[in-house]
C-alpha atoms as a PDB file:
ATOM      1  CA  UNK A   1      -6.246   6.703  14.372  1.00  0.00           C
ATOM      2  CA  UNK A   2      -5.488   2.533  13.899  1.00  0.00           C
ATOM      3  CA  UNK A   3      -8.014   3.139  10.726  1.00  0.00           C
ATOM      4  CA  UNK A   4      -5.734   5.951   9.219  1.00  0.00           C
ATOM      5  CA  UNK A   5      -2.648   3.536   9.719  1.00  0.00           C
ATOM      6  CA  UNK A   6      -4.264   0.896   7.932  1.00  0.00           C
ATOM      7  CA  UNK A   7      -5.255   2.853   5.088  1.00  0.00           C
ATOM      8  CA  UNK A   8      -1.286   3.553   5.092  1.00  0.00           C
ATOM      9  CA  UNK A   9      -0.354   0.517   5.411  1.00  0.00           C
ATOM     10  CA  UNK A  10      -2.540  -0.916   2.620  1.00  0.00           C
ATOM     11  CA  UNK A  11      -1.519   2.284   0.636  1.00  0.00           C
ATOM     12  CA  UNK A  12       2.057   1.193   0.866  1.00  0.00           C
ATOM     13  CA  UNK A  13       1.268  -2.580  -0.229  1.00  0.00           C
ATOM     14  CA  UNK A  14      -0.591  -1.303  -3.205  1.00  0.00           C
ATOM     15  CA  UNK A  15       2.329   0.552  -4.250  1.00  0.00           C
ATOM     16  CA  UNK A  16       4.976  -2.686  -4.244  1.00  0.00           C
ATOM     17  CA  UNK A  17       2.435  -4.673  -5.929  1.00  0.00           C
ATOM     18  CA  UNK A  18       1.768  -1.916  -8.797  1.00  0.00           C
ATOM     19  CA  UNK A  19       5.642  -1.746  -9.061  1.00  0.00           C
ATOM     20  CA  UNK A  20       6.086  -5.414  -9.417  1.00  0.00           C
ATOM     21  CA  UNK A  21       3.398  -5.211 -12.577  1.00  0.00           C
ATOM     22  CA  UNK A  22       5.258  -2.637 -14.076  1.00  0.00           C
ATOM     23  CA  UNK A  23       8.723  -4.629 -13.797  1.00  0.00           C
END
């Protein structure tokens, strides 16, 4: 589903940002 592959997508972004905070 595209929805599902958004989700991932924004999942993934989420991630980067939260690791950029931490460093």
């Amino acid at each position: 589903h595209v929805l599902h592959f958004i989700f991932k997508i924004l999942n993934q972004i989420n991630l980067l940002i939260a690791i950029i905070i931490i460093k």
